[in-house]
Structure formats: C-alpha cells, structure tokens
PDB file of N, CA and C in Angstrom:
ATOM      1  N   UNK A   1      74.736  78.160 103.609  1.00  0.00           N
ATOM      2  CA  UNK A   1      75.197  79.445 104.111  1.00  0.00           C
ATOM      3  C   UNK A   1      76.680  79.366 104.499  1.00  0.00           C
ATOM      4  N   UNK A   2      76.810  78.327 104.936  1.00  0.00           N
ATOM      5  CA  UNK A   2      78.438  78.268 105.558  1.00  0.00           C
ATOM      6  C   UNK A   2      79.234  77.874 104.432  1.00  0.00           C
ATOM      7  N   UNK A   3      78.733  77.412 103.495  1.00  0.00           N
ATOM      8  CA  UNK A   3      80.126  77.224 102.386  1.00  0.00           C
ATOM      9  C   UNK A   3      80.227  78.914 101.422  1.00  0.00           C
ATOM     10  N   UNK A   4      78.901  79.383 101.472  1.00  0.00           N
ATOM     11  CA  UNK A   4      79.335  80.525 100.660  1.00  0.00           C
ATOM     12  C   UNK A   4      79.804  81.444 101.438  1.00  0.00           C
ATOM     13  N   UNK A   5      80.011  81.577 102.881  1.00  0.00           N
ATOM     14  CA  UNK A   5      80.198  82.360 103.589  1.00  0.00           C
ATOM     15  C   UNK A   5      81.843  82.282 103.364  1.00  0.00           C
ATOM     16  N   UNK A   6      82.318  80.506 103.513  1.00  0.00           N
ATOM     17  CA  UNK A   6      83.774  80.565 103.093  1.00  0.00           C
ATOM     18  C   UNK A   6      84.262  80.700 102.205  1.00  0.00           C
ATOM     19  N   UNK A   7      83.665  80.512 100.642  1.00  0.00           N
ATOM     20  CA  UNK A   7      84.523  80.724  99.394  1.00  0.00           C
ATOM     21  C   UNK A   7      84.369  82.052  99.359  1.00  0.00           C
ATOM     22  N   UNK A   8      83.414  82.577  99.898  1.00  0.00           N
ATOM     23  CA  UNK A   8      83.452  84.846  99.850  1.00  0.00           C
ATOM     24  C   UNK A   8      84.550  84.725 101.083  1.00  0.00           C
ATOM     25  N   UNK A   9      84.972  83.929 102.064  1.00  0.00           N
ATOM     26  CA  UNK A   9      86.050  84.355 103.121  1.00  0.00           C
ATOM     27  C   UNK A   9      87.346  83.869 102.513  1.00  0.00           C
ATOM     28  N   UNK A  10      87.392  83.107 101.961  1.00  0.00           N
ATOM     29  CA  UNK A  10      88.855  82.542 100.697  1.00  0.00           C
ATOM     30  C   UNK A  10      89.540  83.785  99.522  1.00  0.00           C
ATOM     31  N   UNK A  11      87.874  84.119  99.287  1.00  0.00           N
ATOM     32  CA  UNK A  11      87.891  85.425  98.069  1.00  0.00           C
ATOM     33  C   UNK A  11      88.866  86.305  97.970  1.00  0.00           C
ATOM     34  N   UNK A  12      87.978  87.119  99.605  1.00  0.00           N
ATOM     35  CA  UNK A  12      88.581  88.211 100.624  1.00  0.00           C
ATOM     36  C   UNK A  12      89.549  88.129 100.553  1.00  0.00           C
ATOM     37  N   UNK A  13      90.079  86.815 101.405  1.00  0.00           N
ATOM     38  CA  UNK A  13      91.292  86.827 101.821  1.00  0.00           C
ATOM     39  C   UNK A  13      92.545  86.879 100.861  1.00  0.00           C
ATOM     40  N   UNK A  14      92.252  86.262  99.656  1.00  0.00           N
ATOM     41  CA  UNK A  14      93.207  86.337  98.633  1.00  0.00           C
ATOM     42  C   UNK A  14      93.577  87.841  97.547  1.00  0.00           C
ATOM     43  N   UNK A  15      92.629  88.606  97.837  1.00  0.00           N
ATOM     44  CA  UNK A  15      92.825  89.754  97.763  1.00  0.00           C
ATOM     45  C   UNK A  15      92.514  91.000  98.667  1.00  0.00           C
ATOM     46  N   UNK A  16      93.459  90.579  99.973  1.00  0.00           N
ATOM     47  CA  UNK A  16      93.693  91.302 100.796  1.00  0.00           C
ATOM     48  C   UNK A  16      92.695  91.905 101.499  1.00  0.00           C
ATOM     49  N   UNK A  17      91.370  91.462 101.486  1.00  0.00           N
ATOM     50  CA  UNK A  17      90.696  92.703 101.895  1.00  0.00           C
ATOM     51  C   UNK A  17      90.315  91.778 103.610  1.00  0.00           C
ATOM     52  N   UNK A  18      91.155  91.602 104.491  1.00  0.00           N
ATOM     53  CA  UNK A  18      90.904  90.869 105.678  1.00  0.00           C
ATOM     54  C   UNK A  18      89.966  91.607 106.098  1.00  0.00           C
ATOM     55  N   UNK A  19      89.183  92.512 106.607  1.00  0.00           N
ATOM     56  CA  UNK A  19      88.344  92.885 107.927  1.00  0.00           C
ATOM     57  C   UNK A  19      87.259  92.011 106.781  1.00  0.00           C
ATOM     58  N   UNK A  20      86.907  92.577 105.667  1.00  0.00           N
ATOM     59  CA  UNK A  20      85.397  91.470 105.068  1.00  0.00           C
ATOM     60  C   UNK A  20      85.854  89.980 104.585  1.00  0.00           C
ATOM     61  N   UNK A  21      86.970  89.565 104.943  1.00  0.00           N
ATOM     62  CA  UNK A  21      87.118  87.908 105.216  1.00  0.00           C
ATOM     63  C   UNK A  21      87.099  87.709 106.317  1.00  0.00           C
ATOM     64  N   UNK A  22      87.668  88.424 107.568  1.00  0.00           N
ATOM     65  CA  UNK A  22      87.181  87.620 108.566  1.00  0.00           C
ATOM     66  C   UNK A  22      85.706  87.761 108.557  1.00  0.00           C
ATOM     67  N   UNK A  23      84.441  88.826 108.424  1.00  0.00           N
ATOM     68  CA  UNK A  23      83.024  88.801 108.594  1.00  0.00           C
ATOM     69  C   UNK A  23      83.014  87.438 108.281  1.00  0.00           C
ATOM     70  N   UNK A  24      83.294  87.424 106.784  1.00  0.00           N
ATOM     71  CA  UNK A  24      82.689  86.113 106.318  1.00  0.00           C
ATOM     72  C   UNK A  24      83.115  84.834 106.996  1.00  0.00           C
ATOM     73  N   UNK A  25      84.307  84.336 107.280  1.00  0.00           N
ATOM     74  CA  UNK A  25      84.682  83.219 108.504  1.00  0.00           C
ATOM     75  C   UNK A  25      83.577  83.567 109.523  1.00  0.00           C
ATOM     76  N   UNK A  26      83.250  84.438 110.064  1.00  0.00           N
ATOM     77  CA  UNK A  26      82.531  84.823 110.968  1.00  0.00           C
ATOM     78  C   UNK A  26      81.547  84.566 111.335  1.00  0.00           C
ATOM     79  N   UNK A  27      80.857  84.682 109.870  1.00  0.00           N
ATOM     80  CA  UNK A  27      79.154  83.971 109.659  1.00  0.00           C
ATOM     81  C   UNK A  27      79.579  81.952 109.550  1.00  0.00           C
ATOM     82  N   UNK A  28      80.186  81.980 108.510  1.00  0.00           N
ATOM     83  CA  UNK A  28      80.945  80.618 108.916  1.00  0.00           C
ATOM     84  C   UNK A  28      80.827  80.187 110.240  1.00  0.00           C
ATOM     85  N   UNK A  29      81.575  80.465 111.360  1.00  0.00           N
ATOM     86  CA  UNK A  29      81.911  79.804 112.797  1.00  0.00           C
ATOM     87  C   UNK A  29      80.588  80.014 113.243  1.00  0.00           C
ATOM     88  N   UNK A  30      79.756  80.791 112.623  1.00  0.00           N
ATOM     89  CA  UNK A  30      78.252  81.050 113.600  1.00  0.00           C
ATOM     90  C   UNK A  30      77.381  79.984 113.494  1.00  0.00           C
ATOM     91  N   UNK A  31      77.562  79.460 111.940  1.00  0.00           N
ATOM     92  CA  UNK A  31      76.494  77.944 111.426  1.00  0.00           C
ATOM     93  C   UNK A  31      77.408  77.117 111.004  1.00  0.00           C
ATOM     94  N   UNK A  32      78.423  76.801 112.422  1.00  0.00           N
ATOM     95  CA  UNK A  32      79.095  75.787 112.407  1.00  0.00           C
ATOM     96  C   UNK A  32      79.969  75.740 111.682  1.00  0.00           C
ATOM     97  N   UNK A  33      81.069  76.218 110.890  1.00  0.00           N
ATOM     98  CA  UNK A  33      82.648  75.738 109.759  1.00  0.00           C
ATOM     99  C   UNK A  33      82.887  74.254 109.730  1.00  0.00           C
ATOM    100  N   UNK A  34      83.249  74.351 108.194  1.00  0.00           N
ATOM    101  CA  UNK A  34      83.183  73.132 107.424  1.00  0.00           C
ATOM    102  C   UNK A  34      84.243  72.342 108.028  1.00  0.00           C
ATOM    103  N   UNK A  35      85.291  73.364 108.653  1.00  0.00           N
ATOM    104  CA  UNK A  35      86.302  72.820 109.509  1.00  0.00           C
ATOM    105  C   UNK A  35      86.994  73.224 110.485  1.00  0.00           C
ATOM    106  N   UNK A  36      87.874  72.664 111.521  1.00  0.00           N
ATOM    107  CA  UNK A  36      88.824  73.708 111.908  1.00  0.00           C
ATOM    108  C   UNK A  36      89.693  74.596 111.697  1.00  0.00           C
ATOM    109  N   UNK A  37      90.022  74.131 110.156  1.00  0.00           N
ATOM    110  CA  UNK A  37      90.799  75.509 109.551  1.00  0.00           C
ATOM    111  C   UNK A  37      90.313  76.687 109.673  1.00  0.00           C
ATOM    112  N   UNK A  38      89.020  76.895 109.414  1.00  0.00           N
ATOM    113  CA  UNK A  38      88.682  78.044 109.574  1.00  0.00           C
ATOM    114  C   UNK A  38      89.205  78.875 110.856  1.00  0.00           C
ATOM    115  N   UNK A  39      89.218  78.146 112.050  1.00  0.00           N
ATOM    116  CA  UNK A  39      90.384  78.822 112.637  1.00  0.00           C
ATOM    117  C   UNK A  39      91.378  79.408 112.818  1.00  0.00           C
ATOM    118  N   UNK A  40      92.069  78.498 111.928  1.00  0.00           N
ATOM    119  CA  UNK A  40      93.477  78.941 111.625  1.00  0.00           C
ATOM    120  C   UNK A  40      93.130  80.161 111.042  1.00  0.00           C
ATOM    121  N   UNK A  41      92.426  80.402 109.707  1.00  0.00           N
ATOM    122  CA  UNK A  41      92.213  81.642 108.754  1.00  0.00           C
ATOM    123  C   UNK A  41      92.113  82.636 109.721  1.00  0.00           C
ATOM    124  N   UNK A  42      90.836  82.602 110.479  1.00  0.00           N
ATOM    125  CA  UNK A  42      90.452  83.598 111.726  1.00  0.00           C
ATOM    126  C   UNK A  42      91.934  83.928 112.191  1.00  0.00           C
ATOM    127  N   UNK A  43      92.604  83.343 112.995  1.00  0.00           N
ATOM    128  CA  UNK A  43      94.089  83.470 113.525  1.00  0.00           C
ATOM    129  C   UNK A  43      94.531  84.293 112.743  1.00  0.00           C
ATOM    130  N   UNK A  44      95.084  83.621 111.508  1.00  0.00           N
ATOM    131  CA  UNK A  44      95.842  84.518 110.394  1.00  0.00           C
ATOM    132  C   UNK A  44      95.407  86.094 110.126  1.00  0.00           C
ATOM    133  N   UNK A  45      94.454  86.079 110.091  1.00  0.00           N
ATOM    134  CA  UNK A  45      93.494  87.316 109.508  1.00  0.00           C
ATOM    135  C   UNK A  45      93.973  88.278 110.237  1.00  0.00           C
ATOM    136  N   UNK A  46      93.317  87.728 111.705  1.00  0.00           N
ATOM    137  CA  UNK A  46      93.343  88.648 112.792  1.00  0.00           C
ATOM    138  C   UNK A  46      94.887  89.306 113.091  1.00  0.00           C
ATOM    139  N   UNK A  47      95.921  88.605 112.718  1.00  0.00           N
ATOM    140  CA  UNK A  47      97.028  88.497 112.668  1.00  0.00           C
ATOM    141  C   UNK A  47      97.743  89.737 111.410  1.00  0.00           C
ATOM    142  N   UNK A  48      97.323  89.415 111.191  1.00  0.00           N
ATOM    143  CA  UNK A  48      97.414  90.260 109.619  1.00  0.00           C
ATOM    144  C   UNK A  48      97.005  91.737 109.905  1.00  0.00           C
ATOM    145  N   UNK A  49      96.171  91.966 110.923  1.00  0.00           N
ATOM    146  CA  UNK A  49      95.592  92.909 111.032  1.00  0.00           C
ATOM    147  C   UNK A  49      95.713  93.632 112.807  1.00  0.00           C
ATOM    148  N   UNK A  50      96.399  93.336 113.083  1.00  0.00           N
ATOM    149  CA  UNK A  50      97.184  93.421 114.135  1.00  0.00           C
ATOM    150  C   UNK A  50      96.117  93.260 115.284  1.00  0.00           C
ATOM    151  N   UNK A  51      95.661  92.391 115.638  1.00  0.00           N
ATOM    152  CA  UNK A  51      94.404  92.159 116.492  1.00  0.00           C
ATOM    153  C   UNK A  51      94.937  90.990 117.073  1.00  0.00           C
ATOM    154  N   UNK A  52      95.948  91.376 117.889  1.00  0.00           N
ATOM    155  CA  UNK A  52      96.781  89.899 119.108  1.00  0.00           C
ATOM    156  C   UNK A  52      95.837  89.116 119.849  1.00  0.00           C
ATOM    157  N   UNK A  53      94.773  89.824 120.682  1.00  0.00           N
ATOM    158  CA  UNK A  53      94.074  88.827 121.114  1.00  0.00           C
ATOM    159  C   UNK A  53      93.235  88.267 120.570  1.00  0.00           C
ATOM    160  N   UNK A  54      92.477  88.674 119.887  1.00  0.00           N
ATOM    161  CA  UNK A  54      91.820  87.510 118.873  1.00  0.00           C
ATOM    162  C   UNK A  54      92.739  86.354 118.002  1.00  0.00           C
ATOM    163  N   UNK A  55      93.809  87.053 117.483  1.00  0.00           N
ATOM    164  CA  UNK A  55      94.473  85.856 116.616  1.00  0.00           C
ATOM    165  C   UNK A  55      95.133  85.095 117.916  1.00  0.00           C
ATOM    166  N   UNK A  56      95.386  85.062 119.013  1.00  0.00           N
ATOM    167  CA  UNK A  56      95.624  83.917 119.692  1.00  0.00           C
ATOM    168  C   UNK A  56      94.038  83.431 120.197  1.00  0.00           C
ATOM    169  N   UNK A  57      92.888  83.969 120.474  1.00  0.00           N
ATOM    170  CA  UNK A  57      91.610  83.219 120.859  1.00  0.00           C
ATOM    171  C   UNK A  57      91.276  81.976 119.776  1.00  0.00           C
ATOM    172  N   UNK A  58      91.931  83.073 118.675  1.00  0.00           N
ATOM    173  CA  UNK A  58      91.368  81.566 117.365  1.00  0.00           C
ATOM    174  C   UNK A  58      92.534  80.269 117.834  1.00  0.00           C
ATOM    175  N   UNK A  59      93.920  81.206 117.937  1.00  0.00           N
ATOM    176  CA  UNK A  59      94.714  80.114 117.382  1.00  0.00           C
ATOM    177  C   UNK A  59      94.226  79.116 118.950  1.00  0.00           C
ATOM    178  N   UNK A  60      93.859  79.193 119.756  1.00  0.00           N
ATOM    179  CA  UNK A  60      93.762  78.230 121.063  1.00  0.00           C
ATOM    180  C   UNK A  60      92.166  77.502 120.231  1.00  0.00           C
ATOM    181  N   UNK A  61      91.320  77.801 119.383  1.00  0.00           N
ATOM    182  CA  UNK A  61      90.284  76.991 118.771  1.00  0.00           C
ATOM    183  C   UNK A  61      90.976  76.460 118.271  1.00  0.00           C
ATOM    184  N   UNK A  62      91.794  76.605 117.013  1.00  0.00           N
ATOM    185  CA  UNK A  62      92.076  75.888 116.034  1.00  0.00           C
ATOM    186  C   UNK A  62      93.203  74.540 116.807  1.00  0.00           C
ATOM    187  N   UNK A  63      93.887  75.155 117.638  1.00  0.00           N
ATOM    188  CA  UNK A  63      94.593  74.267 118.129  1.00  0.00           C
ATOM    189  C   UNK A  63      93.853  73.226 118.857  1.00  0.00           C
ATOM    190  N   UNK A  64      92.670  73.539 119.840  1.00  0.00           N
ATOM    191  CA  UNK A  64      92.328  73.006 121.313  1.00  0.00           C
ATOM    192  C   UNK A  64      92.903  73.133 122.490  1.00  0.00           C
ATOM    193  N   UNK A  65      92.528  72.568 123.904  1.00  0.00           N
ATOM    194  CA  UNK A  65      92.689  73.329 124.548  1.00  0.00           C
ATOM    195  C   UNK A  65      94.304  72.606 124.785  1.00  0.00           C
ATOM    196  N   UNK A  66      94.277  71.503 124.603  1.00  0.00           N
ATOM    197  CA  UNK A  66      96.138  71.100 124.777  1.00  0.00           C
ATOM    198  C   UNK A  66      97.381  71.590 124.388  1.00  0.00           C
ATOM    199  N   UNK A  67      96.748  72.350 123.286  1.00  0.00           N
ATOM    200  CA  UNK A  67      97.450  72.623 122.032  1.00  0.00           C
ATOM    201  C   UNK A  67      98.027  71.843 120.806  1.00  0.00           C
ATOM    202  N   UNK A  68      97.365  71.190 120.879  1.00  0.00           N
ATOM    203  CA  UNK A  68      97.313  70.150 120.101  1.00  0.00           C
ATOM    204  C   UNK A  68      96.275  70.116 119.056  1.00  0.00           C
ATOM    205  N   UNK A  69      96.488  69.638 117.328  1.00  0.00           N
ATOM    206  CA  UNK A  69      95.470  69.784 116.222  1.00  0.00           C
ATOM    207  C   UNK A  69      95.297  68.176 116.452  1.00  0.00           C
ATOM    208  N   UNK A  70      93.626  68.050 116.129  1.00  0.00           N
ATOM    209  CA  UNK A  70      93.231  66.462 115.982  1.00  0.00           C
ATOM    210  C   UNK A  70      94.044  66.538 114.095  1.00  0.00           C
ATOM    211  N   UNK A  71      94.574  66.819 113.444  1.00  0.00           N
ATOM    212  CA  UNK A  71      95.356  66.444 112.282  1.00  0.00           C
ATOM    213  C   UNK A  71      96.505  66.241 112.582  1.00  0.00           C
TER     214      UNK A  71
END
C-alpha cells in the first residue's frame, strides 16, 4: 500500500496536480513512508500550495526536532 500510494504521489506530483499528491503521501505517512523524504514532498507540496503551516509541520518531520536530517 505504501509504495503505490508513493509512485501515484511521484505521479501527481510531476504533473502538477498537488492536493491528490499530497492524499497520496498521506496514505503513505499513515502505513509508515518508505522514507523521510516523503516529508520533504509533504513540505514541498504544501508549499506549492500555499499551506504555511503544514509545509513547515512537515518540514520540522523531515528535518527532526534539532533540525537536523539523519542524511
């Protein structure tokens, strides 16, 4: 479920259609994401779509709480 949730949230996202890429990240972060990027995407998205507090809620996931990426 979580990988097709992200290549349909990759899909989305590459042709613009953010509100049904973030869903799909969405279902993603629900049964766990393959990674923390998916964060970042969430961030971006939300970003993209002028939704400030969410794209900083992600970007403080994707980062942690130091702000710091374990990469």
């Amino acid at each position: 479920k979580t990988a097709i949730a992200e290549d349909l949230g990759y899909i989305f996202r590459d042709e613009n259609r953010n509100q049904e890429a973030i869903e799909a990240f969405l279902i993603s972060e629900s049964t766990t994401p393959s990674s923390e990027y998916i964060y970042d995407e969430l961030a971006q998205l939300y970003k993209a779509i002028g939704d400030k507090e969410k794209q900083v809620e992600y970007e403080q996931k994707f980062f942690g709480e130091d702000g710091s990426n374990s990469n």
